[in-house]
N, C-alpha and C. Protein backbone atom coordinates (compact mmCIF):
# COMPACT_ATOMS: atom_id res chain seq x y z
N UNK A 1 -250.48 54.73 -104.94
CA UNK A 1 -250.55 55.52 -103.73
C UNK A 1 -251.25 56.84 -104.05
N UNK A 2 -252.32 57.44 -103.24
CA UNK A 2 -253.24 58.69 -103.43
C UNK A 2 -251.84 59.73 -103.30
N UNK A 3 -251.82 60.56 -104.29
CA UNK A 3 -251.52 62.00 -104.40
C UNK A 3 -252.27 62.87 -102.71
N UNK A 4 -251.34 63.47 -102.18
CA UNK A 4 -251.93 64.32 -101.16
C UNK A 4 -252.56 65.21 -101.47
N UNK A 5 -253.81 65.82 -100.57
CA UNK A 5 -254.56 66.75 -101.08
C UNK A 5 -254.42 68.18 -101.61
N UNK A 6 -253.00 68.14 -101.39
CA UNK A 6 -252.20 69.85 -101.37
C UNK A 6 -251.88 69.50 -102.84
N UNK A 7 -251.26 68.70 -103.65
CA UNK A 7 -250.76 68.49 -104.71
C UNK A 7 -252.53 68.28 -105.61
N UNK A 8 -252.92 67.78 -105.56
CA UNK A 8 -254.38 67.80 -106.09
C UNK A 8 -254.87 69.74 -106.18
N UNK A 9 -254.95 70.25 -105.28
CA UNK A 9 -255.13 71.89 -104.95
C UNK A 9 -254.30 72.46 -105.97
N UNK A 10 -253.24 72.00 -105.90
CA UNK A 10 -251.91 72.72 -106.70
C UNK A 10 -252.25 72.43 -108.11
N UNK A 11 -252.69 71.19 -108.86
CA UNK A 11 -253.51 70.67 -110.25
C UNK A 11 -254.54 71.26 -110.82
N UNK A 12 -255.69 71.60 -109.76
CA UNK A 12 -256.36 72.57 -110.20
C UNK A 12 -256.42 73.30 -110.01
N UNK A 13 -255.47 74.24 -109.38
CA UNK A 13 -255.45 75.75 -109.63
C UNK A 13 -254.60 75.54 -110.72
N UNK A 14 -253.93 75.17 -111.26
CA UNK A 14 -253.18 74.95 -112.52
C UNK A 14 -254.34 74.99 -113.75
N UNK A 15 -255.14 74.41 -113.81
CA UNK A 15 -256.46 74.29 -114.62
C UNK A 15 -256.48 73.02 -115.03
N UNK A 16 -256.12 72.29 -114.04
CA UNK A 16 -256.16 70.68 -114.79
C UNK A 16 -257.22 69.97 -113.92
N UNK A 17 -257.61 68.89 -114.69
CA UNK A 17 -258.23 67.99 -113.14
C UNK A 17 -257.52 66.33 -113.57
N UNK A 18 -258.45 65.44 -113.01
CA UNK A 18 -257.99 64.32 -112.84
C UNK A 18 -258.94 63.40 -112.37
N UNK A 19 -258.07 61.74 -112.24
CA UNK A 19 -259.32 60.71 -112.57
C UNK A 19 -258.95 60.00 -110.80
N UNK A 20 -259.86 59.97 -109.54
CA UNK A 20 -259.30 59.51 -108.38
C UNK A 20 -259.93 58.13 -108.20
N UNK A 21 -259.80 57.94 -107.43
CA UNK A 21 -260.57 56.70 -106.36
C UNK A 21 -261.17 56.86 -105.45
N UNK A 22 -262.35 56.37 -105.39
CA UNK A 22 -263.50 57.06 -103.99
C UNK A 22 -263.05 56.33 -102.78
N UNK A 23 -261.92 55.08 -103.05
CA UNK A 23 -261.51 54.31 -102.03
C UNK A 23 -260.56 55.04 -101.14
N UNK A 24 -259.86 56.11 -102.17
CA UNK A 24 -258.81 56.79 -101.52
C UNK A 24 -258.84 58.06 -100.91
N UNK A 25 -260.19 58.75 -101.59
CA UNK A 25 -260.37 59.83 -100.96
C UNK A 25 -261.77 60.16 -100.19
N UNK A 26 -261.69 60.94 -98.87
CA UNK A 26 -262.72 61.24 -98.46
C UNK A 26 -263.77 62.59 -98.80
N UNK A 27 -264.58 62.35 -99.90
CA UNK A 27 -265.66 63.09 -100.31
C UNK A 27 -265.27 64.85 -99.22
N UNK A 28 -265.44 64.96 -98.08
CA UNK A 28 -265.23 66.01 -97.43
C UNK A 28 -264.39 66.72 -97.90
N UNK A 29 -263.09 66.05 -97.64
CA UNK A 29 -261.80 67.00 -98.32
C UNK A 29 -261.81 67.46 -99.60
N UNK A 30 -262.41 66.53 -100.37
CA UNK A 30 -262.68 66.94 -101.88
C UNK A 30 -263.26 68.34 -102.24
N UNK A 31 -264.06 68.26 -101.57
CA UNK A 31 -265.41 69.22 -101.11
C UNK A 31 -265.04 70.51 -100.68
N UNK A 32 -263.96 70.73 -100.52
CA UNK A 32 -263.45 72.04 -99.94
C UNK A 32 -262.24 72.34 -100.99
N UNK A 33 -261.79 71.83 -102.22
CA UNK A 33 -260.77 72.35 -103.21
C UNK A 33 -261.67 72.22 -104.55
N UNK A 34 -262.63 71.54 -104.81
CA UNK A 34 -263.51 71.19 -106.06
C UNK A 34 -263.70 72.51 -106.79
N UNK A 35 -264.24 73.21 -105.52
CA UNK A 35 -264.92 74.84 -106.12
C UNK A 35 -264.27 75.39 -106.66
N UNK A 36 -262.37 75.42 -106.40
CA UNK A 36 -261.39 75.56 -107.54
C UNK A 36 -261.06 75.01 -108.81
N UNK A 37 -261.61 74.01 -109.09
CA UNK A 37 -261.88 73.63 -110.63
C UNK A 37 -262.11 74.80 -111.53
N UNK A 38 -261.30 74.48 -112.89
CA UNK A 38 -261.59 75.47 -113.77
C UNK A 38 -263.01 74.92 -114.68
N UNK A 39 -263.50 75.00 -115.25
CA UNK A 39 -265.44 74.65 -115.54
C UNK A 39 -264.87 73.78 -116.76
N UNK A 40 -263.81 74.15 -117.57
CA UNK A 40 -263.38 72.66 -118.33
C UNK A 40 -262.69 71.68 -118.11
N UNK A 41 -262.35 71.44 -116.63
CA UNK A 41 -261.31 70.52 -116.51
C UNK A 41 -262.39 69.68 -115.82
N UNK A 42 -261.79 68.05 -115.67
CA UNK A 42 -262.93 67.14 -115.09
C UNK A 42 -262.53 66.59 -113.87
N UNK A 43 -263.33 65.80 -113.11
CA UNK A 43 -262.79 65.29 -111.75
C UNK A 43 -263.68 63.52 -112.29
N UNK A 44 -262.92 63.09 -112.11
CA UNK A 44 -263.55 61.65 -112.52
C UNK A 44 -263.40 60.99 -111.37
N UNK A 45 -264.69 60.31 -110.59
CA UNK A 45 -264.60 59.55 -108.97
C UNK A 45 -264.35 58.19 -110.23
N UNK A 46 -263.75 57.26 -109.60
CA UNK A 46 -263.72 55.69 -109.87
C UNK A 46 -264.30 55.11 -108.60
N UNK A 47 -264.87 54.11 -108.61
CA UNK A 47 -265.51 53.34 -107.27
C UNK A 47 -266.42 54.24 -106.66
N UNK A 48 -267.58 54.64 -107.29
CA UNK A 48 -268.27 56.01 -106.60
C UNK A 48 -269.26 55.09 -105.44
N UNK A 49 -269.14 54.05 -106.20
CA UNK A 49 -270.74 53.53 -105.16
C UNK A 49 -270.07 52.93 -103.55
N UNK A 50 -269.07 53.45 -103.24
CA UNK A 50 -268.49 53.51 -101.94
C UNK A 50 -268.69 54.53 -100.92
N UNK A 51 -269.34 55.54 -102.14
CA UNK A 51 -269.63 57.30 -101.08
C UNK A 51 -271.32 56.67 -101.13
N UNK A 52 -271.95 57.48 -99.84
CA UNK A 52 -273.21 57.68 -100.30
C UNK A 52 -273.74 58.81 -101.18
N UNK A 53 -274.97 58.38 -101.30
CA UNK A 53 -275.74 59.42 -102.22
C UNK A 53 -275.47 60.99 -101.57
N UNK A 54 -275.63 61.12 -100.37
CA UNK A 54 -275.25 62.61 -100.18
C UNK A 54 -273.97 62.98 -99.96
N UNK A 55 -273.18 62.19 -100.45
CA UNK A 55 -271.57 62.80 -100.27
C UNK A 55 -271.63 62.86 -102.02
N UNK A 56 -272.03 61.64 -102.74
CA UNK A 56 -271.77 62.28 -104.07
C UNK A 56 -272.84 63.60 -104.56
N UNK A 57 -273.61 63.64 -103.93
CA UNK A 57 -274.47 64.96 -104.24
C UNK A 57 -273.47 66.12 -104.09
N UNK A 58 -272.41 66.09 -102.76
CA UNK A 58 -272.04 67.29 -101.94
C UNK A 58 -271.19 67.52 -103.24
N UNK A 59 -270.38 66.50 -103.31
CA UNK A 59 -269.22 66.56 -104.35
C UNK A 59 -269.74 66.95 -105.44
N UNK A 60 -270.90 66.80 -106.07
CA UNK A 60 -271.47 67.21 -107.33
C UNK A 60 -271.81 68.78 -107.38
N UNK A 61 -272.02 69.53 -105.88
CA UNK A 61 -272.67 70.56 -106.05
C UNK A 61 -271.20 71.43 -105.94
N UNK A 62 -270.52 71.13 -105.38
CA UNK A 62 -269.50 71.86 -104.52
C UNK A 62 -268.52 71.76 -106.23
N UNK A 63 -268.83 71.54 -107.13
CA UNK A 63 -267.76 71.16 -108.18
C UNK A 63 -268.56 72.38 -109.37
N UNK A 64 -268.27 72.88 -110.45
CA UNK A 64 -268.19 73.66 -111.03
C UNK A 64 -269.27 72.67 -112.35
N UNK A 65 -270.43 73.21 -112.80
CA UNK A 65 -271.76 72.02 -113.46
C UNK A 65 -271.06 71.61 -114.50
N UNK A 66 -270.75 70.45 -114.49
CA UNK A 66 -270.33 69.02 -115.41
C UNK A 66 -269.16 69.19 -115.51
N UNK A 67 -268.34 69.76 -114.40
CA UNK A 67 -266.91 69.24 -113.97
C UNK A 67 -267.37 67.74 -113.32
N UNK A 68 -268.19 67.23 -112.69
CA UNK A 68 -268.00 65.76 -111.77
C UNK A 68 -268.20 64.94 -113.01
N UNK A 69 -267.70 63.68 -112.97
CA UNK A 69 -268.24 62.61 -113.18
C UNK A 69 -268.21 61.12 -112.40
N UNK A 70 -269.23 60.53 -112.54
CA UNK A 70 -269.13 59.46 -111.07
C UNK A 70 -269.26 58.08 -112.04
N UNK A 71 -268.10 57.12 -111.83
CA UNK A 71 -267.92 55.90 -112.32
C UNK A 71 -268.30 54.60 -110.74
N UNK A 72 -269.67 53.94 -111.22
CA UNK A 72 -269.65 52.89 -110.34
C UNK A 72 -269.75 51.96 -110.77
């Protein structure tokens, strides 16, 4: 079951990140807590080739450079 997006927020402001599912989450919401990433912690998409190319772009830009990584 996906972790809610408030508890994810709460992880990385902690300085942690974590490994999701592109099945479970919608790129948008992501997109608005990412920029809180600390620049060493990672965000790992699983199932990326479910977003399009410009949602994984958004998610790539909106994330802190080589915090993303995209598994398809």
């Amino acid at each position: 079951m996906p972790k809610p997006i408030e508890d994810l927020t709460a992880i990385l402001q902690a300085g942690g990140g974590f490994e999701i599912s592109a099945l479970d989450y919608d790129p948008t919401v992501l997109a608005g807590v990412i920029g809180q990433m600390n620049q060493s912690s990672v965000l790992r998409v699983r199932d990326a080739a479910h977003w399009t190319q410009d949602q994984l772009i958004s998610v790539a830009q909106n994330a802190p450079p080589g915090v993303a990584e995209f598994v398809f």
